[in-house]
Protein backbone atom coordinates (compact mmCIF):
# COMPACT_ATOMS: atom_id res chain seq x y z
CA UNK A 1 0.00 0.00 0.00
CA UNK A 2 2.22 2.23 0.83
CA UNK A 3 4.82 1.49 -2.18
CA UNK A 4 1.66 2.57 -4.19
CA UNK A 5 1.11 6.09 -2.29
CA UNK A 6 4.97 6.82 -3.16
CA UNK A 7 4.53 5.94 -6.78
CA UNK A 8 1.02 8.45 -7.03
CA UNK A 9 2.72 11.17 -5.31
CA UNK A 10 5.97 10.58 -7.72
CA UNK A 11 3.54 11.05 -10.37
CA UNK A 12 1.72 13.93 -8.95
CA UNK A 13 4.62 16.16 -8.91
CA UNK A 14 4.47 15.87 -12.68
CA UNK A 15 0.99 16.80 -13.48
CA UNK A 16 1.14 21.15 -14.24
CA UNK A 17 -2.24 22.89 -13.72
CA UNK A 18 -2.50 22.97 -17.25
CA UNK A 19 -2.81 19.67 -17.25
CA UNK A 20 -6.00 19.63 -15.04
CA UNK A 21 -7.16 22.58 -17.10
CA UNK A 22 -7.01 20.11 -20.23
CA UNK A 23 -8.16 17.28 -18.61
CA UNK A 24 -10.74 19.20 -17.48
CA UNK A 25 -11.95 20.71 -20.63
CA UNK A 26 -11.39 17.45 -22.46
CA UNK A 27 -14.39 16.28 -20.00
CA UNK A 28 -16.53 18.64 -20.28
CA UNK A 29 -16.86 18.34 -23.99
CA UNK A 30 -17.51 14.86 -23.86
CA UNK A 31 -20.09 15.37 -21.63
CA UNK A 32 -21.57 17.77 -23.76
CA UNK A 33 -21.29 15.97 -26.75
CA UNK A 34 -22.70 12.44 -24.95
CA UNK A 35 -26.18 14.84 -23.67
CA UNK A 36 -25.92 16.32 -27.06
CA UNK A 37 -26.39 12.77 -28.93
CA UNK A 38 -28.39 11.34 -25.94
CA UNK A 39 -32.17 10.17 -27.27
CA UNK A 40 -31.61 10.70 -30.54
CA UNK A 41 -30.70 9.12 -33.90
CA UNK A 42 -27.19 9.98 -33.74
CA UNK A 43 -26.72 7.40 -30.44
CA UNK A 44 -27.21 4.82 -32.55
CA UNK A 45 -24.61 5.96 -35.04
CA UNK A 46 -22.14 6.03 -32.48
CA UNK A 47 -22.98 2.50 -31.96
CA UNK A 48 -22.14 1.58 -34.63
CA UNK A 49 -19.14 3.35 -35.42
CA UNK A 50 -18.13 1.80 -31.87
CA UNK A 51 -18.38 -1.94 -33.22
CA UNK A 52 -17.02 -1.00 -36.88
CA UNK A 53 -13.85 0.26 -35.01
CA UNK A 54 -13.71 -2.92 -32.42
CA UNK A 55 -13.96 -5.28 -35.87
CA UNK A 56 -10.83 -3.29 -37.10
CA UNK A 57 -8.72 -4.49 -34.27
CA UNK A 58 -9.86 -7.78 -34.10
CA UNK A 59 -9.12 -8.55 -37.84
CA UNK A 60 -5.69 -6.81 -37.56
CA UNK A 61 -5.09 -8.68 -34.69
CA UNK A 62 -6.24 -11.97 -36.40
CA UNK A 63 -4.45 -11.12 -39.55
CA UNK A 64 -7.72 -11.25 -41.90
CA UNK A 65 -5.78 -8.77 -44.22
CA UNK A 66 -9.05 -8.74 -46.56
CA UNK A 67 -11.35 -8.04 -43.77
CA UNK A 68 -8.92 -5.26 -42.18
CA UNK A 69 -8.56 -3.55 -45.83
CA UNK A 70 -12.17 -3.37 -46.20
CA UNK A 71 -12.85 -1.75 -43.04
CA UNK A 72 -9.85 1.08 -43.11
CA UNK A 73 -11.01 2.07 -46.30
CA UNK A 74 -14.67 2.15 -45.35
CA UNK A 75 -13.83 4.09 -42.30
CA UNK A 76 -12.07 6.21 -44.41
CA UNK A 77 -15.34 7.02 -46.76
CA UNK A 78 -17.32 6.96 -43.42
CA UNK A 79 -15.69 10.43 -42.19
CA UNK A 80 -17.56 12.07 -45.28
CA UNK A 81 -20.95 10.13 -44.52
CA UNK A 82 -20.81 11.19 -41.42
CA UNK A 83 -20.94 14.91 -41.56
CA UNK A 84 -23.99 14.34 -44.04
CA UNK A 85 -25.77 11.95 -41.69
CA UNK A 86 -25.15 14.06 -39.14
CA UNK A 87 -25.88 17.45 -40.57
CA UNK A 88 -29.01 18.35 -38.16
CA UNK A 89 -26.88 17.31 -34.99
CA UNK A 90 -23.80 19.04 -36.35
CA UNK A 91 -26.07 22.76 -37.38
CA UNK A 92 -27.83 22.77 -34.20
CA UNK A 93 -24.50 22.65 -32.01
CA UNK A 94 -22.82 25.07 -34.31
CA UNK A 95 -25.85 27.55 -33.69
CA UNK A 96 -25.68 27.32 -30.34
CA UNK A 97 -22.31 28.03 -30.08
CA UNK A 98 -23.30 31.23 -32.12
CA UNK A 99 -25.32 32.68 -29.28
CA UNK A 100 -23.62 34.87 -27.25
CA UNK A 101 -25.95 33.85 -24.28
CA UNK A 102 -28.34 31.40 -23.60
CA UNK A 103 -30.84 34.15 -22.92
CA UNK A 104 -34.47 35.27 -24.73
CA UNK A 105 -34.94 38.12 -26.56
CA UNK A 106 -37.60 39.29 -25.01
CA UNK A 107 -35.66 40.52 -21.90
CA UNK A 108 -36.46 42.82 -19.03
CA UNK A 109 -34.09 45.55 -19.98
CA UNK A 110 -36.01 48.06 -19.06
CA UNK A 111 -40.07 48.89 -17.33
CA UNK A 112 -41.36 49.34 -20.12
CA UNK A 113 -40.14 46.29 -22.32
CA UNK A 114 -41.45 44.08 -19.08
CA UNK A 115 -44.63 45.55 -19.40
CA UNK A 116 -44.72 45.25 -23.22
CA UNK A 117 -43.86 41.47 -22.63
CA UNK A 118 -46.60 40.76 -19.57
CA UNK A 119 -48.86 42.30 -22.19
CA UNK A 120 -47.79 40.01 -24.67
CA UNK A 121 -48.17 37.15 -22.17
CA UNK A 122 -51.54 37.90 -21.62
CA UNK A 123 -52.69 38.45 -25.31
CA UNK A 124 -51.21 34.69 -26.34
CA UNK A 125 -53.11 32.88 -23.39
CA UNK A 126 -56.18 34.41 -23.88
CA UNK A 127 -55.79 33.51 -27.60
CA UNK A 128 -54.85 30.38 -27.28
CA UNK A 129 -57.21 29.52 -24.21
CA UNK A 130 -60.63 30.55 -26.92
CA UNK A 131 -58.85 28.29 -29.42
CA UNK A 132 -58.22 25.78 -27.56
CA UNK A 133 -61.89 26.01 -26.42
CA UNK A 134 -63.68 25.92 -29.87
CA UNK A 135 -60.68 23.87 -31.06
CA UNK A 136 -59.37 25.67 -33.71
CA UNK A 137 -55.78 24.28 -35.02
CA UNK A 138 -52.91 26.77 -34.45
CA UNK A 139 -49.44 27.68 -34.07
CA UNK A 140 -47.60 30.46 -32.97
CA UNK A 141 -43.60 30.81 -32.72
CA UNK A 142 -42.13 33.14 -30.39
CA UNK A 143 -38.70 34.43 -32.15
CA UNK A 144 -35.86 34.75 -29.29
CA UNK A 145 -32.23 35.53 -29.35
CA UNK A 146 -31.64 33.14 -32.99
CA UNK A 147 -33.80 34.93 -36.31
CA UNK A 148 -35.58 32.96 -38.16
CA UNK A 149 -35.89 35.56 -40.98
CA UNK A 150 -35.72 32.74 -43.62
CA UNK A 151 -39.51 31.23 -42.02
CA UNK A 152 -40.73 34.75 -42.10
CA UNK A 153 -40.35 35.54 -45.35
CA UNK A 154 -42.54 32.21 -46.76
CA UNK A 155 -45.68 33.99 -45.07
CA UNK A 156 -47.38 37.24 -45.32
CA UNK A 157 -46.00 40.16 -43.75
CA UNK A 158 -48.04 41.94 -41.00
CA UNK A 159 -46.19 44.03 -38.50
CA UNK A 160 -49.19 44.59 -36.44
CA UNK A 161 -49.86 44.92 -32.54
CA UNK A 162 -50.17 41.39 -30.48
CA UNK A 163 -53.96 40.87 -29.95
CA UNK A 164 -56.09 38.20 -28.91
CA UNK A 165 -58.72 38.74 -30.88
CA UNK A 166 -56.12 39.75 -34.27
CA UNK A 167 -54.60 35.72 -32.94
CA UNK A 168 -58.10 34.38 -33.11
CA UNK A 169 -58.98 35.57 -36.44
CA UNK A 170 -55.61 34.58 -37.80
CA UNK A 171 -56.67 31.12 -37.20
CA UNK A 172 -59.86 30.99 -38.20
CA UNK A 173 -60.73 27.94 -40.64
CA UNK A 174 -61.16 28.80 -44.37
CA UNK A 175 -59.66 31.98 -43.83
CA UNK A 176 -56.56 33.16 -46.00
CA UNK A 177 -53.77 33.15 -43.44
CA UNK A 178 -55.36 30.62 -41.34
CA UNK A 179 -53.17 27.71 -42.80
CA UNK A 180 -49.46 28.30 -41.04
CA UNK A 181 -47.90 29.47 -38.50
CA UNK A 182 -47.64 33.45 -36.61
CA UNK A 183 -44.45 34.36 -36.23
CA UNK A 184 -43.81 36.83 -33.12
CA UNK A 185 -40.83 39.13 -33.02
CA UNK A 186 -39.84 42.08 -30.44
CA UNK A 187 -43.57 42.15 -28.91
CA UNK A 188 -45.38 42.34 -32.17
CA UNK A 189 -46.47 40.03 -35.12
CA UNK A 190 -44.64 39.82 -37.88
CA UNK A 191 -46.17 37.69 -40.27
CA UNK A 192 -48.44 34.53 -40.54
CA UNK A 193 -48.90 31.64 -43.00
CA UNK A 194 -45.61 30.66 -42.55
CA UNK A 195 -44.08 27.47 -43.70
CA UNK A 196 -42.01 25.42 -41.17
CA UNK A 197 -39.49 22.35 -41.16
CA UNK A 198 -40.81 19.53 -40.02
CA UNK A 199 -38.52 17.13 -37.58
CA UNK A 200 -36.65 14.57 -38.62
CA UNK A 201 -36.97 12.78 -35.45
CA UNK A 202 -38.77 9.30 -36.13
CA UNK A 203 -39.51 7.83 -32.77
CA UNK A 204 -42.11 10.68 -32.25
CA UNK A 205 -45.48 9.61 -31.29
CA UNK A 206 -47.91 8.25 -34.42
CA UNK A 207 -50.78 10.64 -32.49
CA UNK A 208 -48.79 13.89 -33.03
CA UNK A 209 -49.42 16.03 -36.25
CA UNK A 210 -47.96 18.35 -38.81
CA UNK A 211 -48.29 20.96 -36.56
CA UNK A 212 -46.84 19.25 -33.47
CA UNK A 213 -43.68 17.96 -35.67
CA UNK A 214 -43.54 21.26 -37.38
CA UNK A 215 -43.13 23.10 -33.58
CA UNK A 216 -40.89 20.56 -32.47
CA UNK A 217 -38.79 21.11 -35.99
CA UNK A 218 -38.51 25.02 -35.85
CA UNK A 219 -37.33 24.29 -31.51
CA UNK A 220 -34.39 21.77 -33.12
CA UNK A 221 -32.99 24.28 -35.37
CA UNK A 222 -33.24 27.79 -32.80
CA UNK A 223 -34.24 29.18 -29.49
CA UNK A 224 -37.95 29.78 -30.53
CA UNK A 225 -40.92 28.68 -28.40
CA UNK A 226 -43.64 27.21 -30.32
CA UNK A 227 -47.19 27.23 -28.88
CA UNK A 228 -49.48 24.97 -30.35
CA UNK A 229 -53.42 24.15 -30.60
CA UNK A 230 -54.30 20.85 -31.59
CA UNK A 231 -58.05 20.66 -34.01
CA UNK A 232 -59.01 17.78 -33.08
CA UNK A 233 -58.51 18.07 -29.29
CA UNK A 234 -58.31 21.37 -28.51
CA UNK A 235 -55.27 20.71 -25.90
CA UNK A 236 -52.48 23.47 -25.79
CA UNK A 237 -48.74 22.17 -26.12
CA UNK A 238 -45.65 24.28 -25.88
CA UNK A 239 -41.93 23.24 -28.37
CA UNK A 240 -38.64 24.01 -26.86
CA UNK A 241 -35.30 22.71 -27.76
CA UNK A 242 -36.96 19.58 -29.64
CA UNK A 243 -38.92 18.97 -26.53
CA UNK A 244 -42.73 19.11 -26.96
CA UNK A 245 -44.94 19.34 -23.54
CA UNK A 246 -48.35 18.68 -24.30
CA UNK A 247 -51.67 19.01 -22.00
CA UNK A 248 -51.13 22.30 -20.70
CA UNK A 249 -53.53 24.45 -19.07
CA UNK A 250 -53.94 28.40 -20.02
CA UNK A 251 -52.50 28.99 -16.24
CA UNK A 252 -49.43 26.77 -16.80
CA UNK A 253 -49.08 28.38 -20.28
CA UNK A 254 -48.77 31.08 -18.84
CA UNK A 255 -46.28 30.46 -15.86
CA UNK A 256 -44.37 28.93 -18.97
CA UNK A 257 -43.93 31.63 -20.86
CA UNK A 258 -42.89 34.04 -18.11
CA UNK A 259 -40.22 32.18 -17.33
CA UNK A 260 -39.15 31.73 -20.74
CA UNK A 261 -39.77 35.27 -21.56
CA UNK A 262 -37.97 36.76 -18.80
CA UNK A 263 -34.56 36.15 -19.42
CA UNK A 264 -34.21 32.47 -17.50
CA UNK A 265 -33.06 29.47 -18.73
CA UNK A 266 -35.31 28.20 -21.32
CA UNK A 267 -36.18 25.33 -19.36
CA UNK A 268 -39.51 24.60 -17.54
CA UNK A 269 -39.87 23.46 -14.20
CA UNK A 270 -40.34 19.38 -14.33
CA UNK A 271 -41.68 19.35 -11.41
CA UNK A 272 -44.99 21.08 -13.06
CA UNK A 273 -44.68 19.97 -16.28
CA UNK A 274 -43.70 16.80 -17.84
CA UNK A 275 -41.77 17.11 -20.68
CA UNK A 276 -41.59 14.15 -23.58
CA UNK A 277 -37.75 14.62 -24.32
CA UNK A 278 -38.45 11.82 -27.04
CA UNK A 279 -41.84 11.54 -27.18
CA UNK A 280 -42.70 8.51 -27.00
CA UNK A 281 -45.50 8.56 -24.69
């Protein structure tokens, strides 16, 4: 025991803080990377990179020349296939490193943006509590600190004042803008009918719909917060970060969105609302 205390501390004396520093960083970007992949496609990709790589060995060690030459030049090819299998993964952690913070848009800088924004709060959930009631299909994406200028320009430009009743009307059936999504910028709406990406995420639930899959899309690829009606139940679910939490009440709506409004983490509290990381409920 104690001939192996001498040799760590003989070691010890060699390690610089630099070398923690590393180690540490090191670390922390696997971990990053690991929750990054975590519940998604790209796990199972790693897989199976995982067991290509463990064959390599073996046959080198077994001397299956054929079998080894195969697999180094497949691997080789594979580096190329796998920045275009992994193209959503890869654009969604270069956008995030992109923000300067991990903060919303819609920020209490001042009194008067935090009234703007309780205003704003108010004007969705009484919106989306009538169409939830006579359940009329909608969806509404709140722009934070990434733009999503490229979505606003396939709809119709507005620029008008957040109302309930404006909301409502929006989303009435048969009407001309009533097929799409609202798009809300800086406390005011910019346009509606707006196309969105759908998600490529195939374990979702068979249940959800285009507009469910097109919230949780626009939440993979920015910051926004989608809000969304479903037409043939009328329940109210809210899309961040890929996560969709469905079932929501106008009250918990609206607890939601003033924390995710207000500057704090863009993360609801779990212990009041379940969230579906991969929806499979």
């Amino acid at each position: 025991m104690q001939n192996i205390m001498n040799t760590i501390v003989f070691y010890l004396q060699f390690i610089r803080v630099v070398d923690i520093i590393d180690i540490l960083v090191v670390a922390y970007v696997i971990y990053k990377g690991i929750k990054l992949v975590k519940e998604t496609r790209a796990i199972q990709l790693i897989k199976g990179i995982i067991i290509l790589i463990l064959a390599l060995q073996i046959s080198s060690l077994l001397n299956l020349y054929m079998m080894n030459y195969i697999l180094k030049n497949a691997m080789q090819v594979g580096v190329i296939a796998l920045v275009i299998v992994f193209q959503p993964e890869l654009r969604r952690v270069l956008e995030k490193m992109g923000r300067s913070n991990f903060g919303s848009a819609l920020t209490f800088d001042d009194e008067e943006l935090a009234k703007e924004t309780s205003e704003t709060i108010t004007q969705l959930c009484n919106a989306v509590g009538n169409l939830s009631e006579h359940r009329i299909g909608a969806i509404i994406i709140l722009e934070r600190k990434t733009k999503i200028g490229d979505i606003i320009r396939t709809g119709v430009s507005l620029d008008s004042k957040i109302t309930a009743e404006l909301l409502i009307n929006l989303f009435v059936p048969n009407t001309p803008l009533h097929d799409g999504a609202v798009v809300i910028r800086d406390n005011r709406i910019v346009a509606a009918a707006c196309f969105l990406p759908l998600t490529q995420n195939n374990d979702l639930n068979i249940e959800l719909g285009t507009r469910h899959r097109a919230a949780i899309g626009i939440t993979e690829t920015s910051d926004s917060v989608a809000l969304v009606v479903s037409e043939e139940t009328g329940k109210i679910s809210i899309a961040i970060e890929g996560a969709l939490t469905r079932n929501l009440t106008v009250e918990s709506l609206q607890r939601a969105l003033n924390k995710l409004l207000s500057g704090e983490p863009s993360q609801l509290n779990k212990n009041k609302f379940k969230i579906w990381k991969g929806l499979k409920k």
